[in-house]
C-alpha atoms as a PDB file:
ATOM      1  CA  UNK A   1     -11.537 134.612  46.529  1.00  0.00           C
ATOM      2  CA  UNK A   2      -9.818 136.759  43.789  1.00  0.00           C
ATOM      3  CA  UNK A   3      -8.152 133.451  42.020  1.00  0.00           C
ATOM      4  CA  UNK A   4     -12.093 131.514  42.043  1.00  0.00           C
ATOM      5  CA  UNK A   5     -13.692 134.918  40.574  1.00  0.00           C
ATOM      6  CA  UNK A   6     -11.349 135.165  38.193  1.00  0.00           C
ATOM      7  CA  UNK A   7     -11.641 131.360  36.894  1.00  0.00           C
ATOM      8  CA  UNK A   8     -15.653 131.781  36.892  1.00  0.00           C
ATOM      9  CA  UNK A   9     -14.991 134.644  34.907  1.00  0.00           C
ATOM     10  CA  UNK A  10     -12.767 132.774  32.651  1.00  0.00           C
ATOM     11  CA  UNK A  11     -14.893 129.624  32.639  1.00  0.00           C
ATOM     12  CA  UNK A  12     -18.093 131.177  31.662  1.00  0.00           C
ATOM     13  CA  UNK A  13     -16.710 133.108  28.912  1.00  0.00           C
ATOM     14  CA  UNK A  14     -15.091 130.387  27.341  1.00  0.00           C
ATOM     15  CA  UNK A  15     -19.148 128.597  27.529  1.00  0.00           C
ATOM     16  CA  UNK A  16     -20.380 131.820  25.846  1.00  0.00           C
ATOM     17  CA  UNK A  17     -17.187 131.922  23.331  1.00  0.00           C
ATOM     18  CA  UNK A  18     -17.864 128.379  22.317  1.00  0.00           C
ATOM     19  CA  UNK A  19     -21.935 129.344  21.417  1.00  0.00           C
ATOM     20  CA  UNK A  20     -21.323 132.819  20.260  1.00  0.00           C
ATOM     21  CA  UNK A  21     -17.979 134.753  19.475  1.00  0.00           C
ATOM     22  CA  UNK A  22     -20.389 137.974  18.607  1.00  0.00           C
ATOM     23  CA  UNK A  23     -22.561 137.948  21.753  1.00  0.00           C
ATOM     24  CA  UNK A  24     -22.388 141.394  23.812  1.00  0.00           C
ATOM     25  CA  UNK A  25     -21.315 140.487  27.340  1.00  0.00           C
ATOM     26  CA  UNK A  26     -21.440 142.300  30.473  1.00  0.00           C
ATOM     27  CA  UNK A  27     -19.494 141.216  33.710  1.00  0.00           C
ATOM     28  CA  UNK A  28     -20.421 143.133  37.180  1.00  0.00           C
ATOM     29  CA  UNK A  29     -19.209 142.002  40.381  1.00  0.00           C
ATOM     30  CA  UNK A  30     -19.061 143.449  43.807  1.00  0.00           C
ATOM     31  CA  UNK A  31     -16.954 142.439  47.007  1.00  0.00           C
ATOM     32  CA  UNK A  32     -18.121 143.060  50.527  1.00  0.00           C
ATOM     33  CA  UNK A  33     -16.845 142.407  53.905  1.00  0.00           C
ATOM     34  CA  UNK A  34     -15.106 138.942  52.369  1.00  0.00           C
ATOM     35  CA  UNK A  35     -18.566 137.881  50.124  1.00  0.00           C
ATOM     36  CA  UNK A  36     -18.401 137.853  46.237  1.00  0.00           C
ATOM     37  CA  UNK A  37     -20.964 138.027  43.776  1.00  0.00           C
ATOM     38  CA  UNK A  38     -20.379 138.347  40.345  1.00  0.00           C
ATOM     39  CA  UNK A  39     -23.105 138.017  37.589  1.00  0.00           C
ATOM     40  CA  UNK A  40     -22.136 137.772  33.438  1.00  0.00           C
ATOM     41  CA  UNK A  41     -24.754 138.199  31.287  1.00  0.00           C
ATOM     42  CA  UNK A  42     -24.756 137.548  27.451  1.00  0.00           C
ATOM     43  CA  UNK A  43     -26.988 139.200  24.762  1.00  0.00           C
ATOM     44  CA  UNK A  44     -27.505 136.283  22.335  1.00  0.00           C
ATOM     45  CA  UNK A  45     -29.519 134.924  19.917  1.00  0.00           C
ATOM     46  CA  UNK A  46     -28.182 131.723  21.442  1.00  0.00           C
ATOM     47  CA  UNK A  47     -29.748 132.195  24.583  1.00  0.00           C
ATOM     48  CA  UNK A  48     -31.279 128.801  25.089  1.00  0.00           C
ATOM     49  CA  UNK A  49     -28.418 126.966  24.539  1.00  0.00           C
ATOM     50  CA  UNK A  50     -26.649 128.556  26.889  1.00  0.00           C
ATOM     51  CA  UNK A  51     -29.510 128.172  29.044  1.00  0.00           C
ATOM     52  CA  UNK A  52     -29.486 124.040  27.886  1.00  0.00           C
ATOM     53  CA  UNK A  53     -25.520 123.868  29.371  1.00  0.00           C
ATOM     54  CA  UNK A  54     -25.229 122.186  32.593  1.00  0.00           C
ATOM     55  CA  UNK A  55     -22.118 124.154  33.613  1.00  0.00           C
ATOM     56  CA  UNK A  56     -20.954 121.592  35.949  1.00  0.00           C
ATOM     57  CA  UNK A  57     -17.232 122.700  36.468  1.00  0.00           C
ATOM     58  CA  UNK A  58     -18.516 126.273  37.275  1.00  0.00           C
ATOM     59  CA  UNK A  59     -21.234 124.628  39.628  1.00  0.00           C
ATOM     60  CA  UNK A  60     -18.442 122.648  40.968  1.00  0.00           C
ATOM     61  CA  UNK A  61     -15.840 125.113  41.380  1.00  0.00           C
ATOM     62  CA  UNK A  62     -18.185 127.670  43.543  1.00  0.00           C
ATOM     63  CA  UNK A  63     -19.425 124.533  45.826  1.00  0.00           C
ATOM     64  CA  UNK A  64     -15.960 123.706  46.438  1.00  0.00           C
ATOM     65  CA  UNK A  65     -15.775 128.124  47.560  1.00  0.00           C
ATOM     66  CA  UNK A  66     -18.667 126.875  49.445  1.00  0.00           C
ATOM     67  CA  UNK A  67     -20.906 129.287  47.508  1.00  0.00           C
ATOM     68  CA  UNK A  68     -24.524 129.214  44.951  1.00  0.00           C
ATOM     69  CA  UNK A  69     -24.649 129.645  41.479  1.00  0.00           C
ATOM     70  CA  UNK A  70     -27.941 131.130  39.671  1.00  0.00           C
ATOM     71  CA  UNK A  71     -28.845 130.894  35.513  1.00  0.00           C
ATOM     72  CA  UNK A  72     -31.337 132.801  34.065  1.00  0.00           C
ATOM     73  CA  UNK A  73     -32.341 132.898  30.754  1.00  0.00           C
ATOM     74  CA  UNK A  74     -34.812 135.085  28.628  1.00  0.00           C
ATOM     75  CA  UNK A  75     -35.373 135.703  24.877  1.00  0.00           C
ATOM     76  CA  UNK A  76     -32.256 136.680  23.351  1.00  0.00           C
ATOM     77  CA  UNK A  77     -30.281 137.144  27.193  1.00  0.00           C
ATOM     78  CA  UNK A  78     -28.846 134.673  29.474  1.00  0.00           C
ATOM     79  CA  UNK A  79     -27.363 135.302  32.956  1.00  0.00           C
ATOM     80  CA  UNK A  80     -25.104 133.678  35.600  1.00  0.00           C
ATOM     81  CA  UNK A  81     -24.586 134.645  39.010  1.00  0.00           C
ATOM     82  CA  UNK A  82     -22.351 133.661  41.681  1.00  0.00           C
ATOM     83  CA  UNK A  83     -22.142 134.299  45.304  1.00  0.00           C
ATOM     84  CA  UNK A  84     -19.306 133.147  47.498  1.00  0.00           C
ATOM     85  CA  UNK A  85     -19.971 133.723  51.391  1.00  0.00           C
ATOM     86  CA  UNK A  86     -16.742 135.616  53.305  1.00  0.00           C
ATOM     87  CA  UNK A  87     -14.331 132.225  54.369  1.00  0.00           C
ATOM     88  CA  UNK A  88     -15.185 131.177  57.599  1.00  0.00           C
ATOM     89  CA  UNK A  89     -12.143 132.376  59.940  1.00  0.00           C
ATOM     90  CA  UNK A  90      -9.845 129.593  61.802  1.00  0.00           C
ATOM     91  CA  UNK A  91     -10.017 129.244  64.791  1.00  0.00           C
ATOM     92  CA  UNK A  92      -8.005 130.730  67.071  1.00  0.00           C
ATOM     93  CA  UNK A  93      -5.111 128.478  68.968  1.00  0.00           C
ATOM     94  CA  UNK A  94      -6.818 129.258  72.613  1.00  0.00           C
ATOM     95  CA  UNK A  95     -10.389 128.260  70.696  1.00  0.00           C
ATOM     96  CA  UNK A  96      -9.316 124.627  69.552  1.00  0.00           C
ATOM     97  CA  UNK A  97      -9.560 121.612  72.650  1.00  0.00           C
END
């Protein structure tokens, strides 16, 4: 979970990097009982362009963590959010036929 928070971290600045190098940016996360959630927001004038990307590798990388991905995007601010569910547990040896 740390490594995939990490590259959506890294991913989603490099997005805001490539639209604005001066654009204020704000990361909070949180980690609960095995769930992550981490939400970067930018204050930019480029707001809609960031709000125009389709940010498919990010989509895809958080699908693959079997997790959701949210945009937002206002005058002058634009937000992403992921949440990765806790991994599902294996099953124990006695569980499995």
């Amino acid at each position: 979970r740390d490594a995939v928070g990490a590259e959506i971290i890294y991913l989603v600045l490099s997005h805001i990097a490539e639209i604005d190098k001066n654009a204020s940016v704000t990361v909070t996360g949180s980690a609960i009982d095995g769930a992550l959630t981490l939400t970067i927001s930018a204050l930019t004038p480029e707001a809609s362009v960031l709000g125009g990307r389709r940010m498919g590798e990010i989509r895809a990388l958080v699908d693959g963590a079997s997790g959701t991905v949210e945009t937002d995007e206002q005058v002058g601010a634009w937000s992403l959010t992921a949440h990765l569910d806790p991994p599902v547990p294996a099953p124990s040896p006695e569980e499995t036929p």
